[in-house]
PDB file of N, CA and C in Angstrom:
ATOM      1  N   UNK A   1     -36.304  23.973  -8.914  1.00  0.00           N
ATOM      2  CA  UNK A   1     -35.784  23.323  -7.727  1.00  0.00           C
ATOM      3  C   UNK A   1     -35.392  21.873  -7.968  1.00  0.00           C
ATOM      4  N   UNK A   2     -36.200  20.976  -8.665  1.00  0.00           N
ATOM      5  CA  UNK A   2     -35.992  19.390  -8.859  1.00  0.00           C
ATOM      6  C   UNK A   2     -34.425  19.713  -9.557  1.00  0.00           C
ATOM      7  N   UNK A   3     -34.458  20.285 -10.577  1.00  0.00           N
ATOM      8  CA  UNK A   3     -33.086  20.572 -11.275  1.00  0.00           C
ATOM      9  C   UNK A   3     -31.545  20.590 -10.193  1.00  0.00           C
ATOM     10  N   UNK A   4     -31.770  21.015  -9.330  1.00  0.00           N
ATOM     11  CA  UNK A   4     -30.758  21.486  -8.485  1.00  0.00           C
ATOM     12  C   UNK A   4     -30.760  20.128  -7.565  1.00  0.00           C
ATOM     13  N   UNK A   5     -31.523  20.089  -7.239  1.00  0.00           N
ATOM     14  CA  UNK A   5     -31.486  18.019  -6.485  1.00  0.00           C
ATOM     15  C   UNK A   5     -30.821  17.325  -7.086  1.00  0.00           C
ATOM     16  N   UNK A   6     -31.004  17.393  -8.650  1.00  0.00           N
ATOM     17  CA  UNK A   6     -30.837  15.986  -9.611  1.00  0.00           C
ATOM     18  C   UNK A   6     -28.374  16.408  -9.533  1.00  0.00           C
ATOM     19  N   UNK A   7     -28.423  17.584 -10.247  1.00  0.00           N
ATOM     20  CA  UNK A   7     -27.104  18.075 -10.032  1.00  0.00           C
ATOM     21  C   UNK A   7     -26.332  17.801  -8.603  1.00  0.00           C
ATOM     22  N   UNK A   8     -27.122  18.065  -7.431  1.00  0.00           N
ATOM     23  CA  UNK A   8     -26.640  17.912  -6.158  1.00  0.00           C
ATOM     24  C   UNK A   8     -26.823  16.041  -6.142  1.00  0.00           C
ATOM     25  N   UNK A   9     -27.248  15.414  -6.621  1.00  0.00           N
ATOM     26  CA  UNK A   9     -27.461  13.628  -6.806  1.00  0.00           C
ATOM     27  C   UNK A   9     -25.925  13.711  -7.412  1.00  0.00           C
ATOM     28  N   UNK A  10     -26.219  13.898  -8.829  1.00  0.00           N
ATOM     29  CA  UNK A  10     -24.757  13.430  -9.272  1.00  0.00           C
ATOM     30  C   UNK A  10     -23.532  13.753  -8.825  1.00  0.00           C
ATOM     31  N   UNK A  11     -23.391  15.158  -8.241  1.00  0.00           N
ATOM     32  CA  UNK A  11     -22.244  15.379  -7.425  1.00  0.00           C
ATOM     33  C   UNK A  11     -21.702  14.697  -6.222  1.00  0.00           C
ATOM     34  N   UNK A  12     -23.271  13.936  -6.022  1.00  0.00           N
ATOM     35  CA  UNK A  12     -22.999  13.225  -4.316  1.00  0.00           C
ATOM     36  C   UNK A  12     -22.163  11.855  -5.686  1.00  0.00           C
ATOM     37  N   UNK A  13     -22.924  11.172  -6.625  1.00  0.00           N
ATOM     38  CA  UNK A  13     -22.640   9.996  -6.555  1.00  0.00           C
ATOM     39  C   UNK A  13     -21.144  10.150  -7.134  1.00  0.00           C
ATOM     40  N   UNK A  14     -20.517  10.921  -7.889  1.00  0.00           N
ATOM     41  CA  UNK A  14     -19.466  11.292  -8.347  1.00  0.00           C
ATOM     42  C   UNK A  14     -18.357  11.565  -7.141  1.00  0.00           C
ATOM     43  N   UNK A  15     -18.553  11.786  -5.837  1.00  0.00           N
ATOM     44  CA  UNK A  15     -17.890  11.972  -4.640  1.00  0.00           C
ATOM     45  C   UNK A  15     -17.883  10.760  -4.166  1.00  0.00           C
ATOM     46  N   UNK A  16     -19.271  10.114  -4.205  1.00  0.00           N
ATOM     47  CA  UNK A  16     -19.349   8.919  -3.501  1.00  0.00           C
ATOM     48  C   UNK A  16     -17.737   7.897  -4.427  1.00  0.00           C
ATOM     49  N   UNK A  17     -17.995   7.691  -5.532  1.00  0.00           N
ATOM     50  CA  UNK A  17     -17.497   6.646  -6.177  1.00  0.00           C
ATOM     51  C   UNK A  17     -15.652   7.254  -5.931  1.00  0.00           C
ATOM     52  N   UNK A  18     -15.386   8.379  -6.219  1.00  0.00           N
ATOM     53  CA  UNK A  18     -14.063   8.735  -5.381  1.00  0.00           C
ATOM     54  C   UNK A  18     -13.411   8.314  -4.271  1.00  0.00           C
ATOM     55  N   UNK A  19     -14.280   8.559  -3.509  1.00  0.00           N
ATOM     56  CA  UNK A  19     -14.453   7.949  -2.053  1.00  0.00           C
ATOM     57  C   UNK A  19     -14.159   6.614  -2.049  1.00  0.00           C
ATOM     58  N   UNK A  20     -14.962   5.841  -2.397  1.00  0.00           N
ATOM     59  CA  UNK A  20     -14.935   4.312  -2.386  1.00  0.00           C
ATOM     60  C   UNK A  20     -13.703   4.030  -3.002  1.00  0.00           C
ATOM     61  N   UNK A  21     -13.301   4.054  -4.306  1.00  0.00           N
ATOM     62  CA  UNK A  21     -11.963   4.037  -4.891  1.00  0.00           C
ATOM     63  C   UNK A  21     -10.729   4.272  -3.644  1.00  0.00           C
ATOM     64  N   UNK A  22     -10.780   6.125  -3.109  1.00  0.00           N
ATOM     65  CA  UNK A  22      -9.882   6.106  -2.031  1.00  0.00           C
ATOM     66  C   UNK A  22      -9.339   5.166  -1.202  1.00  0.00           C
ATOM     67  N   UNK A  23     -10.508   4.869  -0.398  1.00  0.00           N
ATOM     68  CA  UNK A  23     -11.044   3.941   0.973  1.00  0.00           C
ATOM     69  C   UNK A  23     -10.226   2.578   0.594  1.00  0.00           C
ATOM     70  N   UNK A  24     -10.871   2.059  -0.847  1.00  0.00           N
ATOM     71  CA  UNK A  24     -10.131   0.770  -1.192  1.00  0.00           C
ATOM     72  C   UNK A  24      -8.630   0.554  -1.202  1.00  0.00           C
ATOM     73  N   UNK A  25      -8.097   1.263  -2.024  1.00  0.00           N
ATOM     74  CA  UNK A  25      -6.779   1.912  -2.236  1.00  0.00           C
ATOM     75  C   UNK A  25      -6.261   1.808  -0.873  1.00  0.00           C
ATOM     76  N   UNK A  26      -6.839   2.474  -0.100  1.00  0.00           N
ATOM     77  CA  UNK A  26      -6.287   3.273   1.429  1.00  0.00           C
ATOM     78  C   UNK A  26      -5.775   1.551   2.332  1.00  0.00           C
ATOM     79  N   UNK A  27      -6.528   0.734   2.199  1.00  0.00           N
ATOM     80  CA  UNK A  27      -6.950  -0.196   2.655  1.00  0.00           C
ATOM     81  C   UNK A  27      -5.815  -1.451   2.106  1.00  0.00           C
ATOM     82  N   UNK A  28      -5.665  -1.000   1.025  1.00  0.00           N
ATOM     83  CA  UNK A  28      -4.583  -2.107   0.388  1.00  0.00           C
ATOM     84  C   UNK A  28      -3.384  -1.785   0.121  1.00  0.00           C
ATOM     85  N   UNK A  29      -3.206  -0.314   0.208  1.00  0.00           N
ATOM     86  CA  UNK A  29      -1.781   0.125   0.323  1.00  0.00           C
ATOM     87  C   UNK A  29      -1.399  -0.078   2.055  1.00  0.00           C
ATOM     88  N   UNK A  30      -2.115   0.042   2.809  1.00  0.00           N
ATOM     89  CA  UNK A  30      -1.811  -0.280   4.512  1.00  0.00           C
ATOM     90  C   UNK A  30      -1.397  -2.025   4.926  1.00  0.00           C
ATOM     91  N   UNK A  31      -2.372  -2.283   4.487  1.00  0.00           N
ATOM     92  CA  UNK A  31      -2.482  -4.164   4.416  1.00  0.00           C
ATOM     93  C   UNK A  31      -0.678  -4.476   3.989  1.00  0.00           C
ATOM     94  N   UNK A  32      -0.726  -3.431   2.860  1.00  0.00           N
ATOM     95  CA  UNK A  32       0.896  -4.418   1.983  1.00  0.00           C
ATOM     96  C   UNK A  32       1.868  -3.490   2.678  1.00  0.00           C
ATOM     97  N   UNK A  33       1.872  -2.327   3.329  1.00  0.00           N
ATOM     98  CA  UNK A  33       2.876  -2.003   4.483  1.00  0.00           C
ATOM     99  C   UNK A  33       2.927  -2.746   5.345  1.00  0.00           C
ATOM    100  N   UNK A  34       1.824  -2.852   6.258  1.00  0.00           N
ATOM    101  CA  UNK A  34       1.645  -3.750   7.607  1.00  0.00           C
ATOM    102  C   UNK A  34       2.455  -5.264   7.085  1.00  0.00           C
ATOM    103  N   UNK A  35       2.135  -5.564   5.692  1.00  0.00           N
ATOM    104  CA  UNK A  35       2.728  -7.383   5.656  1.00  0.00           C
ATOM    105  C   UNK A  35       3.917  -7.014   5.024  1.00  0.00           C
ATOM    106  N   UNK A  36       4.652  -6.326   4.891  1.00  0.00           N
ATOM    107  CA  UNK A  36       6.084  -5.892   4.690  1.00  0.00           C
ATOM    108  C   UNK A  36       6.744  -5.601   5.705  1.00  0.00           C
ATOM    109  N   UNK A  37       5.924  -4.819   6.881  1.00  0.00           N
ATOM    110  CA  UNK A  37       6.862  -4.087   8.330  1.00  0.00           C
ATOM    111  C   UNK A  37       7.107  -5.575   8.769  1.00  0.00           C
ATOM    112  N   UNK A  38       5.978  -6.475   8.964  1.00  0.00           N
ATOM    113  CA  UNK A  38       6.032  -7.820   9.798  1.00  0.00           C
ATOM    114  C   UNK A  38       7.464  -8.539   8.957  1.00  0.00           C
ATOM    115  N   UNK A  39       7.251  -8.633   7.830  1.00  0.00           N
ATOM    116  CA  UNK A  39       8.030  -9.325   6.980  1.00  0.00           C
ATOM    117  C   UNK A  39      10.054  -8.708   7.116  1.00  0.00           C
ATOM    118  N   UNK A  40       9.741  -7.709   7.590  1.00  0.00           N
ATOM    119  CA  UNK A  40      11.327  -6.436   8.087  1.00  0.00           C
ATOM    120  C   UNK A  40      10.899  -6.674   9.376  1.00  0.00           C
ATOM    121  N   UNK A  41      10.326  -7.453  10.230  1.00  0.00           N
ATOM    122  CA  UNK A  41      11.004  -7.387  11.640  1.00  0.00           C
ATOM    123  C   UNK A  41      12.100  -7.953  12.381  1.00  0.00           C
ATOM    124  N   UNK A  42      12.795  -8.074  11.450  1.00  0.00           N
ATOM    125  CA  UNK A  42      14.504  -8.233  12.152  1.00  0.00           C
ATOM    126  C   UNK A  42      15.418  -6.462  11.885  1.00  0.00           C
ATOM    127  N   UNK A  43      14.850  -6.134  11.365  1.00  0.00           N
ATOM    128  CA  UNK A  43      15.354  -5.145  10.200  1.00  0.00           C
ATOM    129  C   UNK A  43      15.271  -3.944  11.572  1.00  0.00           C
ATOM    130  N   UNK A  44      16.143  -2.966  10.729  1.00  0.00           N
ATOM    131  CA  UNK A  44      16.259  -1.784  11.874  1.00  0.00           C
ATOM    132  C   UNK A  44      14.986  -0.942  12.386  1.00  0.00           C
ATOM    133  N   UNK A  45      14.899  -0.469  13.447  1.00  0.00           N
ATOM    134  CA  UNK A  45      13.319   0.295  13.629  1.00  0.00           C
ATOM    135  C   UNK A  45      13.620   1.751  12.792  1.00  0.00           C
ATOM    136  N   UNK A  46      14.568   2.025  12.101  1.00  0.00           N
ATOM    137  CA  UNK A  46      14.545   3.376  10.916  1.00  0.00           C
ATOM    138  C   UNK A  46      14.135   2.798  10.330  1.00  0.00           C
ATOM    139  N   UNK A  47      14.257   1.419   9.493  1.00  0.00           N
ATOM    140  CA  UNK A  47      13.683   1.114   7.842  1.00  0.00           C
ATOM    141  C   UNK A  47      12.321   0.877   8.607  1.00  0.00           C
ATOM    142  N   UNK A  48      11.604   0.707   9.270  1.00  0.00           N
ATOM    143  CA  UNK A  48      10.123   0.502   9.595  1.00  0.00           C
ATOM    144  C   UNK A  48       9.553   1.860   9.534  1.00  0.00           C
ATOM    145  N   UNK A  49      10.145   2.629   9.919  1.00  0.00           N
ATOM    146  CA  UNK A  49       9.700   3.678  10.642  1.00  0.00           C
ATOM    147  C   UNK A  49       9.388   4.636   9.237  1.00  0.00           C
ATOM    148  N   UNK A  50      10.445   4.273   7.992  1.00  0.00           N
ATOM    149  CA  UNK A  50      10.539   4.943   6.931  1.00  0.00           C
ATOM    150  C   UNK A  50       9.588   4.698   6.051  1.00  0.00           C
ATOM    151  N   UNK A  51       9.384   3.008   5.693  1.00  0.00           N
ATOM    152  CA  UNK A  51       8.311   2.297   5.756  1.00  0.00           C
ATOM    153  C   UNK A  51       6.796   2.905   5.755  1.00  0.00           C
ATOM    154  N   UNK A  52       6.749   3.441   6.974  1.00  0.00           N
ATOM    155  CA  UNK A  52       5.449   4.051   7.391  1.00  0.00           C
ATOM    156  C   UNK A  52       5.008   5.111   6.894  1.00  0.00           C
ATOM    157  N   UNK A  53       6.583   5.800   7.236  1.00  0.00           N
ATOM    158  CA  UNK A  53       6.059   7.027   6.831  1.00  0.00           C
ATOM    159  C   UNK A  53       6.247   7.360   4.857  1.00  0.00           C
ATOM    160  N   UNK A  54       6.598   6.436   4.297  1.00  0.00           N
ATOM    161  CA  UNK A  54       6.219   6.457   2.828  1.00  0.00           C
ATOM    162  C   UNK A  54       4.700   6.262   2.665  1.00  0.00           C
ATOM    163  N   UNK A  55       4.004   5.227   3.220  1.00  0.00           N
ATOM    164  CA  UNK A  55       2.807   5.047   3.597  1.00  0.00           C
ATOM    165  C   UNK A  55       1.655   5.868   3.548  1.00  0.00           C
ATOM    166  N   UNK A  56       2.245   6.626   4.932  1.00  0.00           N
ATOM    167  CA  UNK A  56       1.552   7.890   5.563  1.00  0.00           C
ATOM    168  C   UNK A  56       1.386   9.116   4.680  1.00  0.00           C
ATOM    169  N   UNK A  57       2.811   9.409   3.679  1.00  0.00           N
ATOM    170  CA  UNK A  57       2.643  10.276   2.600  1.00  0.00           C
ATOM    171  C   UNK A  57       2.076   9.858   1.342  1.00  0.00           C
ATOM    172  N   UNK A  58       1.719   8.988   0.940  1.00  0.00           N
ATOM    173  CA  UNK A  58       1.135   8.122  -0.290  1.00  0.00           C
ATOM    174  C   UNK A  58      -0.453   8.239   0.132  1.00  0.00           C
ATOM    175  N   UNK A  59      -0.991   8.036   1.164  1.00  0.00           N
ATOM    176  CA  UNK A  59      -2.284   8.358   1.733  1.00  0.00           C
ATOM    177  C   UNK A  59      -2.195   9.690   1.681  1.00  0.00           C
ATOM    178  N   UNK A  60      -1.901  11.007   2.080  1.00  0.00           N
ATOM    179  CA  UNK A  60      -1.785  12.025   1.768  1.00  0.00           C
ATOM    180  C   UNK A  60      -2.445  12.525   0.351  1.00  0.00           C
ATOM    181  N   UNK A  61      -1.537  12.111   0.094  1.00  0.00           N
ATOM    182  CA  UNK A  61      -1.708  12.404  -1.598  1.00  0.00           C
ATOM    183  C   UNK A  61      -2.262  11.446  -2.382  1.00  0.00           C
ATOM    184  N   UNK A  62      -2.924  10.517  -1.902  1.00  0.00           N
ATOM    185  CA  UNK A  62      -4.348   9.708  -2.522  1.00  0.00           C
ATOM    186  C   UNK A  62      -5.205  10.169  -3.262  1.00  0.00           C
ATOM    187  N   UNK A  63      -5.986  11.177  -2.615  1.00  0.00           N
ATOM    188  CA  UNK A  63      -7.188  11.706  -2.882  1.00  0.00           C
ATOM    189  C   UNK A  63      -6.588  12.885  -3.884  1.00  0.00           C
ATOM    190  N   UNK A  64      -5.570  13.451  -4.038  1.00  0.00           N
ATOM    191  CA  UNK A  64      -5.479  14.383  -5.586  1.00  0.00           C
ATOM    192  C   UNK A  64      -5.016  13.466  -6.660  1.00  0.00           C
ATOM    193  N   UNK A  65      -4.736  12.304  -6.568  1.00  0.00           N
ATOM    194  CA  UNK A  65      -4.317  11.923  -7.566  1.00  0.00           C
ATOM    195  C   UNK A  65      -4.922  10.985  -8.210  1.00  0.00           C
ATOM    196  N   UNK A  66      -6.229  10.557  -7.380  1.00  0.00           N
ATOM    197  CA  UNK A  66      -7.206   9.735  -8.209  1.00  0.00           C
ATOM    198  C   UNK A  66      -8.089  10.275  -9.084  1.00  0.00           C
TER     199      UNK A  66
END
């Protein structure tokens, strides 16, 4: 039984540290959209909108590609 704890430990901390990586990532790819949309607000509401949604698909596909 201890055996199966210790395996279920490293799987948590091996998820955990994924996670955190994600989260960070997630966090600084949004930040440098958000200060780019501000930075395009003269700009058309399509290039914002496109903007986002590059964003929105890059978060998507975060988590398989880390």
């Amino acid at each position: 039984m201890p055996e199966i704890v210790q395996v279920i430990n490293r799987g948590s901390e091996t998820w955990a540290a994924i996670m955190l990586a994600v989260t960070v990532q997630s966090a600084l790819l949004l930040g440098l959209a958000m200060l780019v949309a501000i930075l395009l607000h003269r700009s058309s509401p399509a290039l914002r909108y496109w903007l986002w949604q590059i964003a929105a698909i890059k978060l998507l596909i975060m988590p398989l590609w880390t």
